[in-house]
C-alpha atoms as a PDB file:
ATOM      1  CA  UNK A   1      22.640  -7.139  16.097  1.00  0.00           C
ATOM      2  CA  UNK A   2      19.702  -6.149  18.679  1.00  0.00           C
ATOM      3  CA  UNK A   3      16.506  -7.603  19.230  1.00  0.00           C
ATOM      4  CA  UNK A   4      15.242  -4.356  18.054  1.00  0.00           C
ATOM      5  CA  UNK A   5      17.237  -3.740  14.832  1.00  0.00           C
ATOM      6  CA  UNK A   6      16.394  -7.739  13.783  1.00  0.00           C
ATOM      7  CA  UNK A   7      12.423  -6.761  14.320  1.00  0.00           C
ATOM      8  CA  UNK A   8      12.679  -3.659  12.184  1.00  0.00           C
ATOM      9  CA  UNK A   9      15.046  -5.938   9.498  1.00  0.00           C
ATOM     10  CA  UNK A  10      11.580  -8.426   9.333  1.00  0.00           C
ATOM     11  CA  UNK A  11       9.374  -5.497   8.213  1.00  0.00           C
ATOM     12  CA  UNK A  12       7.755  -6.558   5.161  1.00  0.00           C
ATOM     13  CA  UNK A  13       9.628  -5.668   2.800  1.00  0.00           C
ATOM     14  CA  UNK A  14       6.984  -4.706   0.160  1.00  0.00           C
ATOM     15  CA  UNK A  15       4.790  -2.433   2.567  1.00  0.00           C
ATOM     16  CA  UNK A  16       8.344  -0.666   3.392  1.00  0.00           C
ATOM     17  CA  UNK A  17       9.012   1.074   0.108  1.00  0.00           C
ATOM     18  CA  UNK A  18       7.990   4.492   0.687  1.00  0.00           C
ATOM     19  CA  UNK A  19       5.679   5.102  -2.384  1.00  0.00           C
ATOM     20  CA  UNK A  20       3.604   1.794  -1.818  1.00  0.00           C
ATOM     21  CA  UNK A  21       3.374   2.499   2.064  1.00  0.00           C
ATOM     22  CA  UNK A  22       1.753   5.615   0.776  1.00  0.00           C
ATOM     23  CA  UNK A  23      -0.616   4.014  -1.418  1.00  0.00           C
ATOM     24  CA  UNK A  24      -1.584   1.215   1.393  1.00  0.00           C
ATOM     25  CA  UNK A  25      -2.365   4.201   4.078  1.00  0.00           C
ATOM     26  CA  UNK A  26      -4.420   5.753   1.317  1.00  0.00           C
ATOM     27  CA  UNK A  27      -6.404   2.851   0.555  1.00  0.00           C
ATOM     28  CA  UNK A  28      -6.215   2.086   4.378  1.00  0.00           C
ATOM     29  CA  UNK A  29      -8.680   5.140   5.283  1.00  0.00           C
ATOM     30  CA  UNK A  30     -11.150   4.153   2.010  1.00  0.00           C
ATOM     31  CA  UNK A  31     -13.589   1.581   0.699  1.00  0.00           C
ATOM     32  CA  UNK A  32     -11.607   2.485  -2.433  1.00  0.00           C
ATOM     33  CA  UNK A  33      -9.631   4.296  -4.388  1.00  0.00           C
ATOM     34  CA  UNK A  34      -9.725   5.165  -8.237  1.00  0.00           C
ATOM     35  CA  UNK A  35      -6.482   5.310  -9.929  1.00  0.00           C
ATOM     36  CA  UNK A  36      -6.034   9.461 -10.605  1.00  0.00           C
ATOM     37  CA  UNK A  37      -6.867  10.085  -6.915  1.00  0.00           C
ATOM     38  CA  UNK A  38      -4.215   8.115  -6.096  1.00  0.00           C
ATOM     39  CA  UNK A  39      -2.175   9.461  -8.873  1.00  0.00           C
ATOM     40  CA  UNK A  40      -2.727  12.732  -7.820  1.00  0.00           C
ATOM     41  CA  UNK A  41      -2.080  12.108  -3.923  1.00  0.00           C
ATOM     42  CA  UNK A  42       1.216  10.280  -4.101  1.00  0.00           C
ATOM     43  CA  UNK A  43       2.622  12.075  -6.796  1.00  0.00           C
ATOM     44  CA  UNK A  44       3.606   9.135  -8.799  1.00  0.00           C
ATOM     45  CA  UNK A  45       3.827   9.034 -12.758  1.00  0.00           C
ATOM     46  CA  UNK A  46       1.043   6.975 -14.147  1.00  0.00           C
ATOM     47  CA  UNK A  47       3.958   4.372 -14.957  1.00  0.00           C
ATOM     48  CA  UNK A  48       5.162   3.801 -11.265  1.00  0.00           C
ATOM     49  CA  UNK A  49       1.714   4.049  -9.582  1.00  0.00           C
ATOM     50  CA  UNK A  50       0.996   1.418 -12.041  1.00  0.00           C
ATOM     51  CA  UNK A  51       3.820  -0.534 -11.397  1.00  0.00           C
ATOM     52  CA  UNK A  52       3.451  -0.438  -7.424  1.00  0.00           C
ATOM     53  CA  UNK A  53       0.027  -1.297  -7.661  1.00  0.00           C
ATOM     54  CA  UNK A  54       0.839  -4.407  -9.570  1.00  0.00           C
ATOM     55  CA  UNK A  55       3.182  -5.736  -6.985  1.00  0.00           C
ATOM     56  CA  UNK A  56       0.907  -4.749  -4.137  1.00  0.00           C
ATOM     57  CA  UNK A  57      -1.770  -7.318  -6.235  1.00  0.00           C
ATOM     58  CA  UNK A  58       1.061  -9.749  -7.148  1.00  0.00           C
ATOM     59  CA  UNK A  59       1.307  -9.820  -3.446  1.00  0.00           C
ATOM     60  CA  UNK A  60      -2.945 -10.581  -2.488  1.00  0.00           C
ATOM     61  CA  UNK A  61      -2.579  -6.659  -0.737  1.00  0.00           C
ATOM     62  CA  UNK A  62      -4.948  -4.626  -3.547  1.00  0.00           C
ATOM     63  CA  UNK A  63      -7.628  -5.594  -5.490  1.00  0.00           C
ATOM     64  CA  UNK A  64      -7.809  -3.868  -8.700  1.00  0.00           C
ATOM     65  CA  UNK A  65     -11.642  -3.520 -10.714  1.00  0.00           C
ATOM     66  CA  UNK A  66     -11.196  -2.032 -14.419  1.00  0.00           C
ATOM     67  CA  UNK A  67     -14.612  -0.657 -14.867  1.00  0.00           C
ATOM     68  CA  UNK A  68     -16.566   2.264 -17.390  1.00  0.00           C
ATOM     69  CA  UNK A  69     -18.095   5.780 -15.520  1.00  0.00           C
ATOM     70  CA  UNK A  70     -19.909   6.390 -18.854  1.00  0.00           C
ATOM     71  CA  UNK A  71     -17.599   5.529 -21.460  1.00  0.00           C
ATOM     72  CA  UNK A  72     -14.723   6.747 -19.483  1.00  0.00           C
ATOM     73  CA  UNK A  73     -12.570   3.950 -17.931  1.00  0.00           C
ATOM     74  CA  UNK A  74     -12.280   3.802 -14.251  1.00  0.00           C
ATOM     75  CA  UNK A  75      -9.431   1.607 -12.483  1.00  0.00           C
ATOM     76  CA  UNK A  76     -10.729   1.315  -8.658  1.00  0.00           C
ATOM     77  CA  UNK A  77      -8.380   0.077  -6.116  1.00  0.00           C
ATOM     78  CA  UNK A  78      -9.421  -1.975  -2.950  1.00  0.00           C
ATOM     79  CA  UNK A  79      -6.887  -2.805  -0.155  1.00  0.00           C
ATOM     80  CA  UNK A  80      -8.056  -6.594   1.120  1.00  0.00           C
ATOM     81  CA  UNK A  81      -8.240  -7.986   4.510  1.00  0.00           C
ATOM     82  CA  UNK A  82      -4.636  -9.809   3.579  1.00  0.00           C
ATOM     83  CA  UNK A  83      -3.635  -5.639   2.668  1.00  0.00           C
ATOM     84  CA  UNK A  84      -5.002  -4.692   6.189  1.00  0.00           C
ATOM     85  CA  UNK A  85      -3.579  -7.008   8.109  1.00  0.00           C
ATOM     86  CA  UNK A  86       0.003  -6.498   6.686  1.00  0.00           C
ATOM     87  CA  UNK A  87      -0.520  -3.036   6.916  1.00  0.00           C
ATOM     88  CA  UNK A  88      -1.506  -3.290  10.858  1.00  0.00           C
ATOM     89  CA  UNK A  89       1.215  -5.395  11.512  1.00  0.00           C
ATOM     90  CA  UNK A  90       3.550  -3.268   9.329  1.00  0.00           C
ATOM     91  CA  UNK A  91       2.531  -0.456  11.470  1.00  0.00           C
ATOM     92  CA  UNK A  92       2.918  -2.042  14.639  1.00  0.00           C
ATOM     93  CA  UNK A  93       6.453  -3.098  14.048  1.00  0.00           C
ATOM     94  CA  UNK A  94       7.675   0.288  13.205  1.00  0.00           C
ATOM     95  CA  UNK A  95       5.853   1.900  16.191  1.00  0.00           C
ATOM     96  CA  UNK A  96       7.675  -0.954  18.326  1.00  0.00           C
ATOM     97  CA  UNK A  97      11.042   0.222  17.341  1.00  0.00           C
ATOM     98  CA  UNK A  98      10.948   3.586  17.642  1.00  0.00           C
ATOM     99  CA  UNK A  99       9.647   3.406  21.012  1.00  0.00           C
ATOM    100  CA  UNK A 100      12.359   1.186  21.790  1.00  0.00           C
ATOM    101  CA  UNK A 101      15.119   3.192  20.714  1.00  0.00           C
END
């Protein structure tokens, strides 16, 4: 195998799921991000945005607030600085190999 297909095989694995890598570049260009927006940006059932966003947490990559506007419940999303930096890198890697091939 080449040097270049082993670096794209060490891409984190989590970030390289398409629907999460969508939520990360979401929260990437925000301070935050309540749950419908994102709902309504990647398309996602409430089920799997739900579900991503709890391994992207699992993982230290999202924060997640459960708050009130009102008496309506808000869910706010937060990438971290852990989130960031995988994301960067994440980035980096895949702009590596395709410049290389």
């Amino acid at each position: 195998m080449s040097s270049d297909l082993r670096a794209l095989a060490d891409v984190d694995r989590l970030l390289h799921e398409p629907s999460r890598t969508v939520i990360v570049a979401i929260l990437a260009t925000a301070e935050s991000a309540d749950f419908l927006y994102l709902q309504r940006e990647t398309g996602l059932t409430k089920g799997n945005l739900s579900v991503h966003l709890s391994k992207l947490q699992e993982a230290g990559y999202v924060n997640i607030k459960k708050t009130y506007r009102g008496k309506t419940p808000l869910t706010l999303c937060r990438l971290t600085e852990q989130g960031r930096q995988a994301f960067d890198a994440y980035r980096r890697q895949l702009r590596q190999f395709v410049e290389n091939t």
